[in-house]
Protein backbone atom coordinates (compact mmCIF):
# COMPACT_ATOMS: atom_id res chain seq x y z
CA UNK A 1 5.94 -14.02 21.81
CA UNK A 2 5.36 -10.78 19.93
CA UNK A 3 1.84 -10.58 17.47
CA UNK A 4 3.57 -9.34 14.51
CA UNK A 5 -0.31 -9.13 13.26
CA UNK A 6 -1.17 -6.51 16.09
CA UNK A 7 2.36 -4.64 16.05
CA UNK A 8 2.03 -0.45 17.08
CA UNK A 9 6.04 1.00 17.10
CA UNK A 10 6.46 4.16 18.81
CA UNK A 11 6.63 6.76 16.52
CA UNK A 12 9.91 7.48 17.03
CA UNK A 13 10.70 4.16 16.04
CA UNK A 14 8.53 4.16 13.09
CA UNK A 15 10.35 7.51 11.55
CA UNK A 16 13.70 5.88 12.12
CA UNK A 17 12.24 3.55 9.09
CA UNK A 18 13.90 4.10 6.04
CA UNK A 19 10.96 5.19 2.80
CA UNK A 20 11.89 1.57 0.83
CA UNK A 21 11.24 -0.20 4.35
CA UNK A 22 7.86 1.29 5.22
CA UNK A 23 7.17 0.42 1.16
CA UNK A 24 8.28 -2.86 1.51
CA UNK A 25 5.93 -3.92 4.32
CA UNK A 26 3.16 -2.06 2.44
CA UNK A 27 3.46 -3.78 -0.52
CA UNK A 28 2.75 -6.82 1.63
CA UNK A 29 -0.34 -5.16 3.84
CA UNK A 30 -1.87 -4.04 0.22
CA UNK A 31 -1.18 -7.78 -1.17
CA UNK A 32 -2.94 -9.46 1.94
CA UNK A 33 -5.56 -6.84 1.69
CA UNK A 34 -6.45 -7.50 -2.17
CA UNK A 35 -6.26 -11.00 -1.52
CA UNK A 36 -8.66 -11.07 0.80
CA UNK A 37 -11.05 -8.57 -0.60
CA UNK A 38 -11.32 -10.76 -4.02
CA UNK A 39 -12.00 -13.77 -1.70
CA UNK A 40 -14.29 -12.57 -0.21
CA UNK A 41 -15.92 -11.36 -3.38
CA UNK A 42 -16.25 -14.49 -4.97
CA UNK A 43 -13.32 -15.28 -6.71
CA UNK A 44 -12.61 -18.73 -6.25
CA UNK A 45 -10.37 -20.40 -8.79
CA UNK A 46 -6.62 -19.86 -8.36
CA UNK A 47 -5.94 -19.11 -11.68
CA UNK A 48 -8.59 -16.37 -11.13
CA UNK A 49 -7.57 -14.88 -7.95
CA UNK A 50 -3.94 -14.92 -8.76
CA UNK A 51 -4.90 -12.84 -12.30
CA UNK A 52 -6.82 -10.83 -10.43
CA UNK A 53 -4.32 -10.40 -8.04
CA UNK A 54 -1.63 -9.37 -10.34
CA UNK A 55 -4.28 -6.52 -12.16
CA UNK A 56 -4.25 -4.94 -8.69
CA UNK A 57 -0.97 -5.28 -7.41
CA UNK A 58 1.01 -3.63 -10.09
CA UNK A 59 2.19 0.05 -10.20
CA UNK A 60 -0.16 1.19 -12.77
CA UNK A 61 -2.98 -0.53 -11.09
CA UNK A 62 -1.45 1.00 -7.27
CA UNK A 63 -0.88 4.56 -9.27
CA UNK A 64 -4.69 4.91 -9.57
CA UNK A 65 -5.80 3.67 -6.40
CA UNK A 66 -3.20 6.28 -4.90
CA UNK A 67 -5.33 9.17 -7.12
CA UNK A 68 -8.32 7.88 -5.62
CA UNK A 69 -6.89 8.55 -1.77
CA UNK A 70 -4.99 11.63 -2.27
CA UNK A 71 -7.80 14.30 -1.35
CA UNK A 72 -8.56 11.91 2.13
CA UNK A 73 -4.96 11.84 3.59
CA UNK A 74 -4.39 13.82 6.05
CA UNK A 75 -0.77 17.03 6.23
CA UNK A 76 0.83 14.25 8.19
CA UNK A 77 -0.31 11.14 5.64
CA UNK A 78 0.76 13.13 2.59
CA UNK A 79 3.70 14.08 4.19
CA UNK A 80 4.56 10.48 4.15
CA UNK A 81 3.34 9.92 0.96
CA UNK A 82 5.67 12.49 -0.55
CA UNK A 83 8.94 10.87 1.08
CA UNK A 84 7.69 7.54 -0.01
CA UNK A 85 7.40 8.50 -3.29
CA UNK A 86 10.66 10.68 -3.24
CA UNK A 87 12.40 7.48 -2.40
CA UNK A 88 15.70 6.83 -4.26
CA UNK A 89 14.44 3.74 -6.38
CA UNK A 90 16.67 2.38 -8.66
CA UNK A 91 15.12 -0.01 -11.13
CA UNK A 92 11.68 0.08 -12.19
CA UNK A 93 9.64 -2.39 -13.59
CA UNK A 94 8.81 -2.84 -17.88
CA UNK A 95 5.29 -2.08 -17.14
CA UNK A 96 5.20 0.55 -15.78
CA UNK A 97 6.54 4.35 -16.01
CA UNK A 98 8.86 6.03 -13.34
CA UNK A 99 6.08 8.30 -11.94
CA UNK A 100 3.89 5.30 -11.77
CA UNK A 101 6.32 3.20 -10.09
CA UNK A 102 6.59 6.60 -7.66
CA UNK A 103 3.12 6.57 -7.23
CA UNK A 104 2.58 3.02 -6.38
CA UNK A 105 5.79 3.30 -3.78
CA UNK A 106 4.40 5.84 -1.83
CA UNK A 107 1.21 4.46 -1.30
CA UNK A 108 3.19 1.23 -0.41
CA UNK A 109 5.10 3.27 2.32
CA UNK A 110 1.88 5.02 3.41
CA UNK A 111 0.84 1.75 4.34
CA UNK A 112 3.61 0.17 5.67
CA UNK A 113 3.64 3.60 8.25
CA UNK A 114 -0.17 3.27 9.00
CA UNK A 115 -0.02 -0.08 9.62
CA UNK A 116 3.49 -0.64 11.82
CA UNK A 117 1.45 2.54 13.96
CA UNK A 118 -1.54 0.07 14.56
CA UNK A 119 -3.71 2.20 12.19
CA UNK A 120 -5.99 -0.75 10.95
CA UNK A 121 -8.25 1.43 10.82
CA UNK A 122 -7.21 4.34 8.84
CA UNK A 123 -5.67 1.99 6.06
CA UNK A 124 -9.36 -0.17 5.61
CA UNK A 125 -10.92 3.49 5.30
CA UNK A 126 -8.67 3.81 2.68
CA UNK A 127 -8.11 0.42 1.24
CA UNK A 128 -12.59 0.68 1.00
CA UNK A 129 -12.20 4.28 -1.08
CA UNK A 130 -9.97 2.48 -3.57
CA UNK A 131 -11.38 -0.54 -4.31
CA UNK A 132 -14.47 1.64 -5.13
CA UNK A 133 -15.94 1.09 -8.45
CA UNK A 134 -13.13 -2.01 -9.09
């Protein structure tokens, strides 16, 4: 049985990941990480957490917190970054603007490549800086 929560690809295998892949599974590793984090920060209604929830998870809200990380990431992490937000993206959501919505994918894909390298690490160092002062 694999442990899809414990997962470390090669790195070969991990480039051959297309930019809207790596920011797909991010957007999930950044949901299960907000949901936790308000959890375990008291908020304990549904309605509340999924409010809450939603104010972080959006591309505006992902935009900033990508600000907040951009001076820690490493040549190799902004590298990433750039191709995640360079990603051909068709649609983008009302809410938000296209370099917003840019913004918010590559952090996503960021993610998504930290975490399919086993990087738990790295991406709670960085999930910590931008929940700072939320």
């Amino acid at each position: 049985m694999t442990d899809y929560f414990s997962v470390c690809l090669p790195p070969d295998e991990v480039r051959a990941i297309s930019s809207i892949g790596l920011a797909h599974l991010g957007d999930a590793v950044y949901e299960l990480l907000v949901r936790t984090y308000l959890c375990a920060h008291g908020k304990a209604t549904g309605k509340g957490l999924h409010r809450a929830t939603i104010e972080l998870v959006c591309a505006p809200a992902q935009a900033r917190m990508a600000e907040k990380i951009l001076p820690l990431l490493t040549e190799e992490e902004l590298a990433v970054f750039r191709r995640g937000r360079n990603a051909n993206v068709h649609t983008v959501p009302q809410h938000a603007s296209r370099a917003q919505y840019q913004q918010a994918t590559a952090l996503e894909a960021l993610l998504g490549w930290l975490y399919l390298q086993g990087r738990r690490q790295r991406v709670a160092e960085l999930f910590d800086r931008m929940m700072e002062e939320e």
